[in-house]
N, C-alpha and C. Protein backbone atom coordinates (compact mmCIF):
# COMPACT_ATOMS: atom_id res chain seq x y z
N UNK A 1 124.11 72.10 107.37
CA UNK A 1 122.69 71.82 107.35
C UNK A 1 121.99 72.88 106.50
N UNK A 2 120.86 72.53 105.54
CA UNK A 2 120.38 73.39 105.07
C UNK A 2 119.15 74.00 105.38
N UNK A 3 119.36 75.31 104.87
CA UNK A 3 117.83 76.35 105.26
C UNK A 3 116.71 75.96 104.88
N UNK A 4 115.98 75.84 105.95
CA UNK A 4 114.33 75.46 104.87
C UNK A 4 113.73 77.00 104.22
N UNK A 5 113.46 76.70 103.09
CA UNK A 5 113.04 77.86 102.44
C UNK A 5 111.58 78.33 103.24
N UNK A 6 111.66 79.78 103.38
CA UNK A 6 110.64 80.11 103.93
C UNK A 6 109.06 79.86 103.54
N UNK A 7 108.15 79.96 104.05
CA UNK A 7 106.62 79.77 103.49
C UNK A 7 106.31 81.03 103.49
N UNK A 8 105.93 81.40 101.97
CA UNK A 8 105.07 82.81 101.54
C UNK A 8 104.37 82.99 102.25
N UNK A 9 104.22 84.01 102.95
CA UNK A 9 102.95 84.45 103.68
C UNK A 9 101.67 85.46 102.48
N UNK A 10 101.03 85.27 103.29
CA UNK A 10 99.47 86.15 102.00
C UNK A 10 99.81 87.45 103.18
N UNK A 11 99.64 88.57 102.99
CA UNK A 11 99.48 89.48 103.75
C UNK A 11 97.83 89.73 103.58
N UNK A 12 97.17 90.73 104.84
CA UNK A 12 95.48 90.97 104.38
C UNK A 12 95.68 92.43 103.68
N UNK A 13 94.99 92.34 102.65
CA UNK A 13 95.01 93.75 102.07
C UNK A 13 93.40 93.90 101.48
N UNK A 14 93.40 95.27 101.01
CA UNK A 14 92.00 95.83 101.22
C UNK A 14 91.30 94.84 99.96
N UNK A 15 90.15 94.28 99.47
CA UNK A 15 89.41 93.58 98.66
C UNK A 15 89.64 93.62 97.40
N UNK A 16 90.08 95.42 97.03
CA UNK A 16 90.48 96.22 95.66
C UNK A 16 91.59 95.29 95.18
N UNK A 17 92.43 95.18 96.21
CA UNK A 17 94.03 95.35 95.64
C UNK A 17 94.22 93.34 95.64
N UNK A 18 93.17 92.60 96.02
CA UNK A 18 93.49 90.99 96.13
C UNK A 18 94.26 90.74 94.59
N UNK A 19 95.32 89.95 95.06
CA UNK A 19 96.04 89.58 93.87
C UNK A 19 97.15 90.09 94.28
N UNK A 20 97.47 91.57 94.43
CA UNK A 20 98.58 92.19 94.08
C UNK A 20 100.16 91.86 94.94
N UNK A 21 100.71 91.67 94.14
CA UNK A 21 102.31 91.20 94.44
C UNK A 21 103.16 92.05 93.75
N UNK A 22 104.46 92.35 94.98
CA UNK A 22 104.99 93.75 93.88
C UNK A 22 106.46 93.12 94.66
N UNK A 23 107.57 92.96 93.39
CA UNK A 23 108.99 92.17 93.25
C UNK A 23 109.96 93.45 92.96
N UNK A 24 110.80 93.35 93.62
CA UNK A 24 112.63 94.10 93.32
C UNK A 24 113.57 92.68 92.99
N UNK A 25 113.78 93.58 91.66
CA UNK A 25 114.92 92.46 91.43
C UNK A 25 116.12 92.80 91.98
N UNK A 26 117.22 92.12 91.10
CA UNK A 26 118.91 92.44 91.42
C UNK A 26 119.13 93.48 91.21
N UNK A 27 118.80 93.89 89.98
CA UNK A 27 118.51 95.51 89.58
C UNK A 27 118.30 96.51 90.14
N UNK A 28 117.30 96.18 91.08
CA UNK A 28 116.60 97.11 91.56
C UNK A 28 115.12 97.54 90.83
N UNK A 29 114.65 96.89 89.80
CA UNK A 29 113.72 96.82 88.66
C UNK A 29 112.30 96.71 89.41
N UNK A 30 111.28 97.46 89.71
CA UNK A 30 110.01 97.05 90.43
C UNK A 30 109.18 96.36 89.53
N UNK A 31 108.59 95.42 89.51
CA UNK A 31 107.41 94.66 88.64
C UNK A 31 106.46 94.29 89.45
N UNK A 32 105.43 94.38 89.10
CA UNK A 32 103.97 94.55 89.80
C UNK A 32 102.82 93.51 88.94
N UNK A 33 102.05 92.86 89.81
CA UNK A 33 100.57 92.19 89.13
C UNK A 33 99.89 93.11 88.65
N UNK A 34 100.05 94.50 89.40
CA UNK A 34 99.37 95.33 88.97
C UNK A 34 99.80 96.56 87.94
N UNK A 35 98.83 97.62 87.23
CA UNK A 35 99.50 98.35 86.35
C UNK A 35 99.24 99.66 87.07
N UNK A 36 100.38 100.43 87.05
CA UNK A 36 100.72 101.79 87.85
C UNK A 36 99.29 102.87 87.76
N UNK A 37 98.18 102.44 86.27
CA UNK A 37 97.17 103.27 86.66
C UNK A 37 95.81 102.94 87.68
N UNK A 38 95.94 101.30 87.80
CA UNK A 38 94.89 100.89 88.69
C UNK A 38 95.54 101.11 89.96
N UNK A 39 96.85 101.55 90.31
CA UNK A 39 97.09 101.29 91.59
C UNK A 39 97.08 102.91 92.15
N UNK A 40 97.15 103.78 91.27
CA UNK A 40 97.29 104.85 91.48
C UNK A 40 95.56 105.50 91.44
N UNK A 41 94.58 104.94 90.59
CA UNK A 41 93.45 105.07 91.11
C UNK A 41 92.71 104.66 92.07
N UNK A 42 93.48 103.61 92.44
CA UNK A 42 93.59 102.55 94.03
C UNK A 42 93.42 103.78 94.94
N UNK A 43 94.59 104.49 95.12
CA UNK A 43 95.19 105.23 95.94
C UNK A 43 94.28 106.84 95.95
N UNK A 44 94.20 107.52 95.13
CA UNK A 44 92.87 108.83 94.79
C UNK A 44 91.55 108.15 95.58
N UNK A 45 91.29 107.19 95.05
CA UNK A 45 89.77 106.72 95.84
C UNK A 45 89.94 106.85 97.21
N UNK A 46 90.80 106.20 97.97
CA UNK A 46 91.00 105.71 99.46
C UNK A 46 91.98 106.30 100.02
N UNK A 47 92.87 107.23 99.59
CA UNK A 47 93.97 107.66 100.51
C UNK A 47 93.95 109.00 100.17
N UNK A 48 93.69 110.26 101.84
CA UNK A 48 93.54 111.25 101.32
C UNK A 48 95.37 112.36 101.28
N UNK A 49 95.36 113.13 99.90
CA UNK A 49 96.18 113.79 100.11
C UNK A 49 96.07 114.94 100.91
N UNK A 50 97.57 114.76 102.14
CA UNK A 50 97.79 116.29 102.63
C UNK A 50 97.28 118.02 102.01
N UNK A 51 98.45 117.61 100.62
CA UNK A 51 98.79 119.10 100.38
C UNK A 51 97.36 119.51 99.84
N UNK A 52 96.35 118.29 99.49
CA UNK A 52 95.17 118.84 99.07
C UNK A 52 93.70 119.19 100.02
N UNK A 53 93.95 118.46 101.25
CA UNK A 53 92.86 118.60 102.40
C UNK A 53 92.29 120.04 102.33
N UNK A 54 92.66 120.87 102.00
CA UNK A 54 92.34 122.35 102.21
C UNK A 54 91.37 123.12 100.98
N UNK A 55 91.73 122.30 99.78
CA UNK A 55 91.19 122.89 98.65
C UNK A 55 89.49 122.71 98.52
N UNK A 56 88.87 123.33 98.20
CA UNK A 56 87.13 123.39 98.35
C UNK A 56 86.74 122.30 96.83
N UNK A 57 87.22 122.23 95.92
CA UNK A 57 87.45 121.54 95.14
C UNK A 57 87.90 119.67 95.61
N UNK A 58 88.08 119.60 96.93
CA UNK A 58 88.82 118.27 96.40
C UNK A 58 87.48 117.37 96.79
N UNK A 59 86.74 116.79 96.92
CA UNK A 59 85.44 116.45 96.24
C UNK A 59 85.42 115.71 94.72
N UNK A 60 85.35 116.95 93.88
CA UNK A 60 85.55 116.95 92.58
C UNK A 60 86.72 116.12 91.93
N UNK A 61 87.57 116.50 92.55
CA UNK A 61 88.69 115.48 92.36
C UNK A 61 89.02 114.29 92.53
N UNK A 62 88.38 113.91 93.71
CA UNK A 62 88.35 112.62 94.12
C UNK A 62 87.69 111.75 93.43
N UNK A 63 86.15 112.13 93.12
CA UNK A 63 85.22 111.46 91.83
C UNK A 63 85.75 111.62 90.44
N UNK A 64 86.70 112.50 90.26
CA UNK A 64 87.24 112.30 88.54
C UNK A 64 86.97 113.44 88.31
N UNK A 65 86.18 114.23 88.57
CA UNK A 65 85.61 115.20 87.73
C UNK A 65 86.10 116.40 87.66
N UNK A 66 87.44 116.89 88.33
CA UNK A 66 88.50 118.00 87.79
C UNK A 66 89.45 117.39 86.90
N UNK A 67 89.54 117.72 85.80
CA UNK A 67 90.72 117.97 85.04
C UNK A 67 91.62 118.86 84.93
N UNK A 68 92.79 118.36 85.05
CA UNK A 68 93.82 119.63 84.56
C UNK A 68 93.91 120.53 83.57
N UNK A 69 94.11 121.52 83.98
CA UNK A 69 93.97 122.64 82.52
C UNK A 69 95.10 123.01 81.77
N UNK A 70 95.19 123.00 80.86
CA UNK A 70 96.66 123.22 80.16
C UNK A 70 96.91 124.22 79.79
């Protein structure tokens, strides 16, 4: 007897990220709807880092407005 193929589920995700679908192939190869810099500015806006909670600066960072110094 055969398997009925499953029904995609939508997961709820935050308003930003609607659309986004992210695939592993055979490979192991990640491919994304999305491109690694919107998702990573996704992530600075709304998710706070640990190692940075402490710095008096992170404010600044969060809005864009530290740059790295070279």
């Amino acid at each position: 007897m055969a398997k009925k193929p499953k029904k995609e589920e939508i997961a709820k995700v935050h308003k930003d990220l609607e659309g986004f679908k992210m695939n592993i192939d055979t490979f192991g190869e990640i491919s994304s709807t999305f491109s690694i810099d919107k998702l990573n500015e996704f992530l600075n806006k709304n998710v706070d880092d640990k190692k940075l909670k402490d710095r008096e600066d992170i404010e600044e960072i969060k809005e864009g407005k530290g740059k790295k110094k070279k």
